[in-house]
PDB file of N, CA and C in Angstrom:
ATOM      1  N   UNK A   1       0.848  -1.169   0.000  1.00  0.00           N
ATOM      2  CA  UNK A   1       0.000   0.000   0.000  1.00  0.00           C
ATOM      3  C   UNK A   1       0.899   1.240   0.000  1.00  0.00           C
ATOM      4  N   UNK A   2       0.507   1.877  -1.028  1.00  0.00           N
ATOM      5  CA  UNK A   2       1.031   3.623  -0.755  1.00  0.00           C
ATOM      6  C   UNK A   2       1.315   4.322   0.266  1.00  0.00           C
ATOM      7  N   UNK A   3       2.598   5.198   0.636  1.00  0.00           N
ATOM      8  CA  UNK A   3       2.243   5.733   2.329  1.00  0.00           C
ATOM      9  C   UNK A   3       0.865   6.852   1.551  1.00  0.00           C
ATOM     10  N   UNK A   4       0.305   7.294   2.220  1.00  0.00           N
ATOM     11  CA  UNK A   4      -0.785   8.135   2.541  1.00  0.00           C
ATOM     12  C   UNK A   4      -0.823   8.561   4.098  1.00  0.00           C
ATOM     13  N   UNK A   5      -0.541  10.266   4.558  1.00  0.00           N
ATOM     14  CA  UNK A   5      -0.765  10.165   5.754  1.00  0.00           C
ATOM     15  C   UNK A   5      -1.879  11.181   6.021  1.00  0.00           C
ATOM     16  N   UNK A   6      -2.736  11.373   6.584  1.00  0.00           N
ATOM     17  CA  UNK A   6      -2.684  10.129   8.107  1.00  0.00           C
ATOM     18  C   UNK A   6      -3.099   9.115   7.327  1.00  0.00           C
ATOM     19  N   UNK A   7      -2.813   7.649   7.635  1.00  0.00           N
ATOM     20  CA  UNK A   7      -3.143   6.534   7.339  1.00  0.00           C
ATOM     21  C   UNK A   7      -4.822   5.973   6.999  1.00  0.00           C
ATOM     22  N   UNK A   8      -4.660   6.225   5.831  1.00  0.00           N
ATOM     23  CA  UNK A   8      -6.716   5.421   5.898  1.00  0.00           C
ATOM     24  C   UNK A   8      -7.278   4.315   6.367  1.00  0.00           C
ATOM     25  N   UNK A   9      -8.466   4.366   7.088  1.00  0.00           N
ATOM     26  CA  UNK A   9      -8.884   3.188   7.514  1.00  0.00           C
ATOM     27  C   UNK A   9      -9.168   2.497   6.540  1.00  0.00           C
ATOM     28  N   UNK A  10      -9.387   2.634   5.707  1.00  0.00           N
ATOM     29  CA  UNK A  10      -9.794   1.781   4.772  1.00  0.00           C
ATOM     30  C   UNK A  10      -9.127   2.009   3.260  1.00  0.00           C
ATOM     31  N   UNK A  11      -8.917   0.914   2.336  1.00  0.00           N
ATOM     32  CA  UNK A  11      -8.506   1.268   0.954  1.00  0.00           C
ATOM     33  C   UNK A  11      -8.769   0.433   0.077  1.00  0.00           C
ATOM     34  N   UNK A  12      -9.321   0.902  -1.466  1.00  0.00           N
ATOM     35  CA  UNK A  12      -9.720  -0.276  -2.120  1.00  0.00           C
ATOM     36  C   UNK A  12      -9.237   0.471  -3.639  1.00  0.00           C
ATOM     37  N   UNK A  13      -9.044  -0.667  -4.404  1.00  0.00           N
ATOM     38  CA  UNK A  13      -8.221  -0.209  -5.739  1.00  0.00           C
ATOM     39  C   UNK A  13      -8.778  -0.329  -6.652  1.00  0.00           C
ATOM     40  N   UNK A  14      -8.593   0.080  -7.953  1.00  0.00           N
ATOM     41  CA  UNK A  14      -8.969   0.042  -9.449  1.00  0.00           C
ATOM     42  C   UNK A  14      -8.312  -0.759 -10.004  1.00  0.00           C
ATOM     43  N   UNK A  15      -8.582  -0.851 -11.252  1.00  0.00           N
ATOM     44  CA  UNK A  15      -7.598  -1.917 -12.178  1.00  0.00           C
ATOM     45  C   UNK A  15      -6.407  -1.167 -13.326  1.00  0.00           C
ATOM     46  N   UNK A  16      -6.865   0.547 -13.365  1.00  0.00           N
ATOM     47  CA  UNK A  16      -6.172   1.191 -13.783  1.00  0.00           C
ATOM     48  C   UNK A  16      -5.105   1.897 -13.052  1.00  0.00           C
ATOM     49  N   UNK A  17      -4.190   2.413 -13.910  1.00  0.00           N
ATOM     50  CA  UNK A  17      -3.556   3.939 -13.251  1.00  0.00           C
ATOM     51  C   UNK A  17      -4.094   5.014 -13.675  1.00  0.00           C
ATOM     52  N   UNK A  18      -3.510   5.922 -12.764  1.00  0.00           N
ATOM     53  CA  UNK A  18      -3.493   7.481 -12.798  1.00  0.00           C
ATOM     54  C   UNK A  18      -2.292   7.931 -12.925  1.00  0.00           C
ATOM     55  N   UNK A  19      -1.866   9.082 -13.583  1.00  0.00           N
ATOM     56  CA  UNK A  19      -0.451   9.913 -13.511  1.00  0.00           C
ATOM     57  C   UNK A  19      -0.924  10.916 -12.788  1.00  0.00           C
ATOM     58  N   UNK A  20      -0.658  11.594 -11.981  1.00  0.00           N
ATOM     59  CA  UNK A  20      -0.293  12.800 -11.610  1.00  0.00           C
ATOM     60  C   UNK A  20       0.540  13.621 -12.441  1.00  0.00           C
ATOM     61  N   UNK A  21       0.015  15.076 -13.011  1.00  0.00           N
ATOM     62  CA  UNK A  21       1.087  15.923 -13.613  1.00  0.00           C
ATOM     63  C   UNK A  21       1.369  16.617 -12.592  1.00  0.00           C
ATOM     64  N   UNK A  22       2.754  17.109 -12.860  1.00  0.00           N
ATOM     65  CA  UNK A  22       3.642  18.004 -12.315  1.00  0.00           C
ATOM     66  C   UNK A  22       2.296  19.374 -12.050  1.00  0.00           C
ATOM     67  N   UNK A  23       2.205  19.857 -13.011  1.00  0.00           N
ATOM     68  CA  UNK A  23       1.168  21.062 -12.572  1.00  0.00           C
ATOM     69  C   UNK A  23       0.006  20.913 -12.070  1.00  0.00           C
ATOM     70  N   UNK A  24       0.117  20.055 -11.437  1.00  0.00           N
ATOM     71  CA  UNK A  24      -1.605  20.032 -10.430  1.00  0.00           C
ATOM     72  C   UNK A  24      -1.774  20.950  -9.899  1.00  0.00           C
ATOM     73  N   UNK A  25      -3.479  21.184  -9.804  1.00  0.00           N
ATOM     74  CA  UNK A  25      -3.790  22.422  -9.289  1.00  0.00           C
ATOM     75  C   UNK A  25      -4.875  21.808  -8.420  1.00  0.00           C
ATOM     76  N   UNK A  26      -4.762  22.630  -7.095  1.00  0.00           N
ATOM     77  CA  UNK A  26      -5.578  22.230  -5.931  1.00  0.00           C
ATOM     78  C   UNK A  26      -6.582  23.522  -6.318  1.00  0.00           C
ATOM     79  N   UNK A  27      -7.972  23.141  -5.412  1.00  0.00           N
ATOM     80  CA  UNK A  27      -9.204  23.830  -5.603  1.00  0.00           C
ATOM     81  C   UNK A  27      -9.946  23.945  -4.431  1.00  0.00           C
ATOM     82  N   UNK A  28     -10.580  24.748  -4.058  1.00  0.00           N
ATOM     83  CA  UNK A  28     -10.750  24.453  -2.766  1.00  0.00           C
ATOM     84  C   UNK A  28     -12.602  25.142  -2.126  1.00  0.00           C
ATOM     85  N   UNK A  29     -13.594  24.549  -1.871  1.00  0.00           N
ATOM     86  CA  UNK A  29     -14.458  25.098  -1.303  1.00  0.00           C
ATOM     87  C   UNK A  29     -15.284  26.033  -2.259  1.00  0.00           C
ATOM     88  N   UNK A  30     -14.851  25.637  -3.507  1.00  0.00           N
ATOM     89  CA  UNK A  30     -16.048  26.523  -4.596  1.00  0.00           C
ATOM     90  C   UNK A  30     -15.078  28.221  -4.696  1.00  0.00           C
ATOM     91  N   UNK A  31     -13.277  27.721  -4.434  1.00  0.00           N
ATOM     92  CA  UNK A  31     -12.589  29.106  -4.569  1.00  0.00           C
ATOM     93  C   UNK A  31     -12.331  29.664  -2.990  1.00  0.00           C
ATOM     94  N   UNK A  32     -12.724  28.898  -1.885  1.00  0.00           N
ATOM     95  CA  UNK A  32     -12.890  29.518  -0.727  1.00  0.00           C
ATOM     96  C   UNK A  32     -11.061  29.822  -0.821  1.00  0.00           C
ATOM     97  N   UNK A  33     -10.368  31.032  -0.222  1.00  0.00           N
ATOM     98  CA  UNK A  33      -8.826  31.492   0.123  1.00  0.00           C
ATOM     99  C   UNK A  33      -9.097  30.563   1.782  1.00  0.00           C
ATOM    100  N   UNK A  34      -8.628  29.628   1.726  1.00  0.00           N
ATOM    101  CA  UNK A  34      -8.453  29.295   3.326  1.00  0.00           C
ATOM    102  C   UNK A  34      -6.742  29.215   3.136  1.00  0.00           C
ATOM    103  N   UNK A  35      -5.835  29.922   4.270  1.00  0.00           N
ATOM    104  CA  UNK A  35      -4.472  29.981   4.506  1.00  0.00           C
ATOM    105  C   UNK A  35      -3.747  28.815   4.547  1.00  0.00           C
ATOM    106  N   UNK A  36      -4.407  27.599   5.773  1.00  0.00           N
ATOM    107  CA  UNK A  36      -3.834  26.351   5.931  1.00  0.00           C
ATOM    108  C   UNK A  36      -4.239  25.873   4.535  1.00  0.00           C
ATOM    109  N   UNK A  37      -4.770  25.721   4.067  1.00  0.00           N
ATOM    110  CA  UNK A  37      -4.796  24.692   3.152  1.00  0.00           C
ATOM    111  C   UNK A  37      -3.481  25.080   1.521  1.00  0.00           C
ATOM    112  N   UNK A  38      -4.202  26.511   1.750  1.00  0.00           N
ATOM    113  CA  UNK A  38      -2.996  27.072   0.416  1.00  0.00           C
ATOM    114  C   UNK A  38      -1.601  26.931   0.807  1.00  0.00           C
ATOM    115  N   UNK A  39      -1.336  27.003   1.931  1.00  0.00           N
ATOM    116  CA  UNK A  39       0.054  26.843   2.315  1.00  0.00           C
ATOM    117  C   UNK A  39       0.624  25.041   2.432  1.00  0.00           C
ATOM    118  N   UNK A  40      -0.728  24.539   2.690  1.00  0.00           N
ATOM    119  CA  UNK A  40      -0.299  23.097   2.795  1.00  0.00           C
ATOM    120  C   UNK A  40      -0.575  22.230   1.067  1.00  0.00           C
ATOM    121  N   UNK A  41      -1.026  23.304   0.088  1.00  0.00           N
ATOM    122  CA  UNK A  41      -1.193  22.520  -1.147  1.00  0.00           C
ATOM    123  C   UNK A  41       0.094  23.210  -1.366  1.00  0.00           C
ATOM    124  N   UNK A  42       0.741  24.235  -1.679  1.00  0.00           N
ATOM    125  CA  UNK A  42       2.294  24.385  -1.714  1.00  0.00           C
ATOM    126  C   UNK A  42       3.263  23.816  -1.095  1.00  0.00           C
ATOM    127  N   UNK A  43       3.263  23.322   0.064  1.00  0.00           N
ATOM    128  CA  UNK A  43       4.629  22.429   0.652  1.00  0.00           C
ATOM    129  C   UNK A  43       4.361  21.243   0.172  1.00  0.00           C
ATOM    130  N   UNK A  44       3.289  20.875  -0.018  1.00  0.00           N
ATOM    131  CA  UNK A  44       3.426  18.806  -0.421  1.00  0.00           C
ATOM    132  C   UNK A  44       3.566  19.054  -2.051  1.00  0.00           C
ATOM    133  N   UNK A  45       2.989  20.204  -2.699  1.00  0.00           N
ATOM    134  CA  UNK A  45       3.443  20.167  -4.393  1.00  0.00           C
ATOM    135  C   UNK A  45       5.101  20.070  -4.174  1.00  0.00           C
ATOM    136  N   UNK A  46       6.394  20.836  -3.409  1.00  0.00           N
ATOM    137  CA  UNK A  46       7.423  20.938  -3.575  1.00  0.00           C
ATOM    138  C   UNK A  46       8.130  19.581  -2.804  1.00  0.00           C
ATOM    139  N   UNK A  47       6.974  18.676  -1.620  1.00  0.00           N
ATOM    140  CA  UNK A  47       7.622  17.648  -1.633  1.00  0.00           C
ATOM    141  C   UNK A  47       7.278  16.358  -2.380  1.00  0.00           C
ATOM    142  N   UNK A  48       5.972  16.109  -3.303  1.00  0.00           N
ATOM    143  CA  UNK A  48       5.771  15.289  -4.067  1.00  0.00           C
ATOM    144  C   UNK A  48       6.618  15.541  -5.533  1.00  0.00           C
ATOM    145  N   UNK A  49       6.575  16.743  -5.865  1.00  0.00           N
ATOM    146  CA  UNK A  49       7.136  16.464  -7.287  1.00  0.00           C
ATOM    147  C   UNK A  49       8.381  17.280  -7.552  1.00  0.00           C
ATOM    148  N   UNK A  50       9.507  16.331  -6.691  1.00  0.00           N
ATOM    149  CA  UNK A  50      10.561  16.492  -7.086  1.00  0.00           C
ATOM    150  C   UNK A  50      11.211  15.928  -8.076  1.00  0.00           C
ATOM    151  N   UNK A  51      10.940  15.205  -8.872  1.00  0.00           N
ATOM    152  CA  UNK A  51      11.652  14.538 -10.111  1.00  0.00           C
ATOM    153  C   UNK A  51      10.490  14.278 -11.164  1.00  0.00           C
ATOM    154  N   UNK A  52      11.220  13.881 -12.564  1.00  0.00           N
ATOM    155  CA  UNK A  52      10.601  14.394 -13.858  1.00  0.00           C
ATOM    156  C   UNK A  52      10.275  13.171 -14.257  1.00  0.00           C
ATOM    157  N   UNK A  53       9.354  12.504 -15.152  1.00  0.00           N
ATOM    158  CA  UNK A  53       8.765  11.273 -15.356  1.00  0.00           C
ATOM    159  C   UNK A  53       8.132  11.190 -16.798  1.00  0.00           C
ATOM    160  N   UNK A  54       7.279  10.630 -17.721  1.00  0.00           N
ATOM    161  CA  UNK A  54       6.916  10.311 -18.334  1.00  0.00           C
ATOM    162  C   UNK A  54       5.931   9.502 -18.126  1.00  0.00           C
ATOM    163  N   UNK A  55       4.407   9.585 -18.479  1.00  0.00           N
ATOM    164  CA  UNK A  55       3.380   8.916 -18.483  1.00  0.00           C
ATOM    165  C   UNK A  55       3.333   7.955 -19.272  1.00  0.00           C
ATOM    166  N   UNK A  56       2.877   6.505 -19.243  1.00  0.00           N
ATOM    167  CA  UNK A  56       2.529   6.136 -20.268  1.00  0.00           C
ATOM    168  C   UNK A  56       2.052   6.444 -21.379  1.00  0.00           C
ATOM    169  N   UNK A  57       2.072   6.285 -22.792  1.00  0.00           N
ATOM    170  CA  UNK A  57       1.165   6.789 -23.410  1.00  0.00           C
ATOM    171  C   UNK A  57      -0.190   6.350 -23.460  1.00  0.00           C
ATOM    172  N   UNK A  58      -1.435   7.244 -23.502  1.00  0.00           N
ATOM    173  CA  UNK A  58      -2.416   6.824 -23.348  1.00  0.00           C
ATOM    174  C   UNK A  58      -3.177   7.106 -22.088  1.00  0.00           C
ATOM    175  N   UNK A  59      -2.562   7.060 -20.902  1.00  0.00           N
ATOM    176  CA  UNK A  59      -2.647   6.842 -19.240  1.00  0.00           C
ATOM    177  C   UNK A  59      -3.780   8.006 -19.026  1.00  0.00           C
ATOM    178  N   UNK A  60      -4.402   7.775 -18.462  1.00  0.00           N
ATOM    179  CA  UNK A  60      -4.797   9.180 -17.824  1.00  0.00           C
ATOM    180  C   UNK A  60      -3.909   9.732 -17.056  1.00  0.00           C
ATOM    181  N   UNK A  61      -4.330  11.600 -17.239  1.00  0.00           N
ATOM    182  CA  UNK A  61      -3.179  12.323 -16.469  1.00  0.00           C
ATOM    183  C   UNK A  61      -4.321  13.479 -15.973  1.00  0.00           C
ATOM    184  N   UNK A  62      -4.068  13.063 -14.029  1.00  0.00           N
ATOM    185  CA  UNK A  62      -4.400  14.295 -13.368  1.00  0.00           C
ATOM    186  C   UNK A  62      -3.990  15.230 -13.248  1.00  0.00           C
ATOM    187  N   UNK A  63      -5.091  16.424 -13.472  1.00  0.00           N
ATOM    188  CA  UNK A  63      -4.374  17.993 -13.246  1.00  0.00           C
ATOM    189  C   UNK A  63      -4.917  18.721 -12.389  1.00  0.00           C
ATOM    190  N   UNK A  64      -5.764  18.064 -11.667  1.00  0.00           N
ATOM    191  CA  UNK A  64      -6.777  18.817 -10.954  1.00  0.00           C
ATOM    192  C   UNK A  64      -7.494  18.259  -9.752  1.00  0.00           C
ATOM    193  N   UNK A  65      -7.365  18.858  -8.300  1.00  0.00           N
ATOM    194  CA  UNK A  65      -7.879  18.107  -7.125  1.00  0.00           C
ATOM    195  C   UNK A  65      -8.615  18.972  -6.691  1.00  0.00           C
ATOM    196  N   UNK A  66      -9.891  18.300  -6.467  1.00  0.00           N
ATOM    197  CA  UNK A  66     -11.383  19.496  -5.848  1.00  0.00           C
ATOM    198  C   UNK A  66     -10.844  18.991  -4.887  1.00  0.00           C
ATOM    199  N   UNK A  67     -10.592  19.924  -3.360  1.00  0.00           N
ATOM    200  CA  UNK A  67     -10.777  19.670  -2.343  1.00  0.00           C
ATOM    201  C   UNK A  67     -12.226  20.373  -1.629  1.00  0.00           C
ATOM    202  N   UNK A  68     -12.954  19.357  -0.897  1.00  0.00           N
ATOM    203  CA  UNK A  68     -13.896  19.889   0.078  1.00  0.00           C
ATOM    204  C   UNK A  68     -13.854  20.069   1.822  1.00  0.00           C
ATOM    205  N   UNK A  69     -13.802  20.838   2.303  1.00  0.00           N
ATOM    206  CA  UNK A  69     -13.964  20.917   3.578  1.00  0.00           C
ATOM    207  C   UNK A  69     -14.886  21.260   3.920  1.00  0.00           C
ATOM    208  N   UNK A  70     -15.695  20.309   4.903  1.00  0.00           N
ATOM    209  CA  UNK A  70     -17.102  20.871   5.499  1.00  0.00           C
ATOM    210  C   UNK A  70     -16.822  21.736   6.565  1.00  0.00           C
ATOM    211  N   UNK A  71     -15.614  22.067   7.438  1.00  0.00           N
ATOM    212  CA  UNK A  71     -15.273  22.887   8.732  1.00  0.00           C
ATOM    213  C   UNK A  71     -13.926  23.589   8.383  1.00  0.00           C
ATOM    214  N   UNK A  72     -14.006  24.213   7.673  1.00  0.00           N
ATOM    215  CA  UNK A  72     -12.794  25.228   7.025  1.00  0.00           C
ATOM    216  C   UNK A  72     -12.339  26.436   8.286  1.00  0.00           C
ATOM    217  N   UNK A  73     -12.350  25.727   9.378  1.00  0.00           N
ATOM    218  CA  UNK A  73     -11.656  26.797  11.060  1.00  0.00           C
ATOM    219  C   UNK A  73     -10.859  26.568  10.984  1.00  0.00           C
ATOM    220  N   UNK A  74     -10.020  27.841  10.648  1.00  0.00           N
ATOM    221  CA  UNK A  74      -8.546  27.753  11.356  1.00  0.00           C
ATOM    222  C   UNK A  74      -8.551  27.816  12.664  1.00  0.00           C
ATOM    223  N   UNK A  75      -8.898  26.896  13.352  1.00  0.00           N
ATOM    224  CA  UNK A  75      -8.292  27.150  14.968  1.00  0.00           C
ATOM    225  C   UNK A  75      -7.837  25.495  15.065  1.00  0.00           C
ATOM    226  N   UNK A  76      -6.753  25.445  15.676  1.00  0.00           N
ATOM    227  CA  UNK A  76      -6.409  24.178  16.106  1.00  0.00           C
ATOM    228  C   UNK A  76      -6.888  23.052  16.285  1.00  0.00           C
ATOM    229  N   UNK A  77      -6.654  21.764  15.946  1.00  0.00           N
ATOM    230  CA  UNK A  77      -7.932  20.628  16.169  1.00  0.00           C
ATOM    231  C   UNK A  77      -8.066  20.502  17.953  1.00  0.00           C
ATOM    232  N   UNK A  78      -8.773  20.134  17.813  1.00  0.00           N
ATOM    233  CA  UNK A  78      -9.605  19.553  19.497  1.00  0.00           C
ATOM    234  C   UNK A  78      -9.274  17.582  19.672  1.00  0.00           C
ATOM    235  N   UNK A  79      -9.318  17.604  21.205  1.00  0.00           N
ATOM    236  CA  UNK A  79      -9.520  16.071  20.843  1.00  0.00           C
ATOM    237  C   UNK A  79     -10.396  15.419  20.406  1.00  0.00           C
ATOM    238  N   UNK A  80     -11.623  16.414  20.155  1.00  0.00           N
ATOM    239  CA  UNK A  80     -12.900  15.667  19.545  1.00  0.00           C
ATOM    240  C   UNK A  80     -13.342  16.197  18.038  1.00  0.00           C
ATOM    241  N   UNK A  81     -11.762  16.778  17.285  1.00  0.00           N
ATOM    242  CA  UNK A  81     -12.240  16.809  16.252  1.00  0.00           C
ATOM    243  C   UNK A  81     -12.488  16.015  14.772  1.00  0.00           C
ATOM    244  N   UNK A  82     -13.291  16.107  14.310  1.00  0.00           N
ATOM    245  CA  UNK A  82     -13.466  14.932  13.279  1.00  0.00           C
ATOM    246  C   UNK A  82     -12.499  15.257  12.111  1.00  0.00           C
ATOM    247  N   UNK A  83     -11.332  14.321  12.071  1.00  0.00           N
ATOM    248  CA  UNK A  83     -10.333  14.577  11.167  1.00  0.00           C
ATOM    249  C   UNK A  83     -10.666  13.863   9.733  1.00  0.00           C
ATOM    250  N   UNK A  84     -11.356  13.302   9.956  1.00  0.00           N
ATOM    251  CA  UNK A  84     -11.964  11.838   8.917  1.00  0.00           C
ATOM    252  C   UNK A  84     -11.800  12.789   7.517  1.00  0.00           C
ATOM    253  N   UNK A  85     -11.445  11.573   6.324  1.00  0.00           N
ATOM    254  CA  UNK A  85     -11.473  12.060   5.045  1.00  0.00           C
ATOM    255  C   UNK A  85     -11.692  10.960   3.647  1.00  0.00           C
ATOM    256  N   UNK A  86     -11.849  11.492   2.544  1.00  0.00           N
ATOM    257  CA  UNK A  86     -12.148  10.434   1.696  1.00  0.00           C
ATOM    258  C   UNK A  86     -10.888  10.692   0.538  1.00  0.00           C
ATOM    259  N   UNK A  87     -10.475  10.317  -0.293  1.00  0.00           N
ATOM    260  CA  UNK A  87     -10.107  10.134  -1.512  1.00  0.00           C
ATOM    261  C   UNK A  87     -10.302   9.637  -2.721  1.00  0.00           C
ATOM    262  N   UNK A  88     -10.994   9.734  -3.545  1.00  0.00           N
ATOM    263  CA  UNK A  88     -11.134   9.669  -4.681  1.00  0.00           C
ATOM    264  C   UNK A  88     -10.860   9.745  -6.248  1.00  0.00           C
ATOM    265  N   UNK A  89     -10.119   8.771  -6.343  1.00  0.00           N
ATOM    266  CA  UNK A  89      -8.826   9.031  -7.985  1.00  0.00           C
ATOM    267  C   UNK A  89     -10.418   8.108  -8.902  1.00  0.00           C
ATOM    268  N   UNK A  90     -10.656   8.978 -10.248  1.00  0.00           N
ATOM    269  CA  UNK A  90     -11.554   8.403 -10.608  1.00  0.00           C
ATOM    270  C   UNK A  90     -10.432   7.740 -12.070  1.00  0.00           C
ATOM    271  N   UNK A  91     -11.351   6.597 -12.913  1.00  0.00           N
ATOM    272  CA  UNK A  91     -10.162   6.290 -14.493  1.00  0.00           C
ATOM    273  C   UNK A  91      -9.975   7.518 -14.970  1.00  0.00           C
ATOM    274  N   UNK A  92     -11.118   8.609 -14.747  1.00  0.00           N
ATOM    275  CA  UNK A  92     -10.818   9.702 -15.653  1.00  0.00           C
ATOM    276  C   UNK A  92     -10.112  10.674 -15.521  1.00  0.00           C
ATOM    277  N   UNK A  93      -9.148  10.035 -14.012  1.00  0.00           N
ATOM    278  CA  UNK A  93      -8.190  10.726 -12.920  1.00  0.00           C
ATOM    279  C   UNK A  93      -8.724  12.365 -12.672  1.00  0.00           C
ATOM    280  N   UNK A  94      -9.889  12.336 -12.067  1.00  0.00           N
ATOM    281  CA  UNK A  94     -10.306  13.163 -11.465  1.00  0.00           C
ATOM    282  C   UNK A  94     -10.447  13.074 -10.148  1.00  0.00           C
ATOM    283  N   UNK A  95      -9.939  13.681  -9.680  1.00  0.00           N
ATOM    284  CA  UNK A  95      -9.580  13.452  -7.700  1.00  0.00           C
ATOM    285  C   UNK A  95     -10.236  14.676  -6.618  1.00  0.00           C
ATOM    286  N   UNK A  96     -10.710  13.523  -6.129  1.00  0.00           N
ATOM    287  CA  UNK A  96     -11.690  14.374  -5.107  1.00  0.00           C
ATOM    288  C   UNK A  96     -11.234  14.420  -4.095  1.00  0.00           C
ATOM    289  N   UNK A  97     -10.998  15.396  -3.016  1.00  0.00           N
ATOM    290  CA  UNK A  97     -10.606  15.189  -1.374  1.00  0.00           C
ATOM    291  C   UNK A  97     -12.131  15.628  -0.527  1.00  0.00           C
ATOM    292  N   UNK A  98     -12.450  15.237   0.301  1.00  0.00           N
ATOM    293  CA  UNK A  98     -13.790  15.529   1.166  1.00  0.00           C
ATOM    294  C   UNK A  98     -12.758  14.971   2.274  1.00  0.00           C
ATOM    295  N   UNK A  99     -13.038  15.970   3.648  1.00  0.00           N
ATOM    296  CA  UNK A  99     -12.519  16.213   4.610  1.00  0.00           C
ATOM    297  C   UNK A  99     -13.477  17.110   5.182  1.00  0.00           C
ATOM    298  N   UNK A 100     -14.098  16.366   6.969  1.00  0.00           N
ATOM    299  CA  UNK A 100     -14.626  16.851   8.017  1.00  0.00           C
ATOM    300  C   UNK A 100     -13.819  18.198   8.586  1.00  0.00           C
TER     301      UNK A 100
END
């Protein structure tokens, strides 16, 4: 299994791949500016795509991640906060994030 953190409870696979392109673009809340998140889709773009690759030909290639947050507070988590999240790579490598 992929690292993914925090670790999912659960994971289930396709029969295809996905590429990730280098220029992915995160999205967020229908355009919402939330700080943590813009700052945290910039540090994991500069630590995921450090080296240069080639897709299969043919492959699907993602360029684009809707993220959703239903509780977009910047204030610190709680011990009772619901961190829970989903992921979603579709064949047509369209990727969804939904996050409590």
């Amino acid at each position: 299994v992929p690292t993914v953190w925090p670790m999912p409870a659960e994971t289930s696979f396709g029969k295809s791949s996905v590429f990730v392109s280098k220029s992915l673009i995160f999205s967020t809340n229908d355009g919402a500016d939330v700080k943590t998140l813009n700052d945290a889709y910039a540090r994991y773009h500069e630590l995921v795509f450090t080296h240069e690759f080639s897709a299969e030909s043919g492959s699907p290639m993602a360029s684009n991640v809707v993220v959703t947050v239903k509780d977009i507070s910047e204030e610190y988590p709680q011990l009772d906060t619901d961190e829970s999240y989903s992921l979603t790579v579709s064949e047509k490598a369209d990727i969804e994030i939904t996050a409590n």
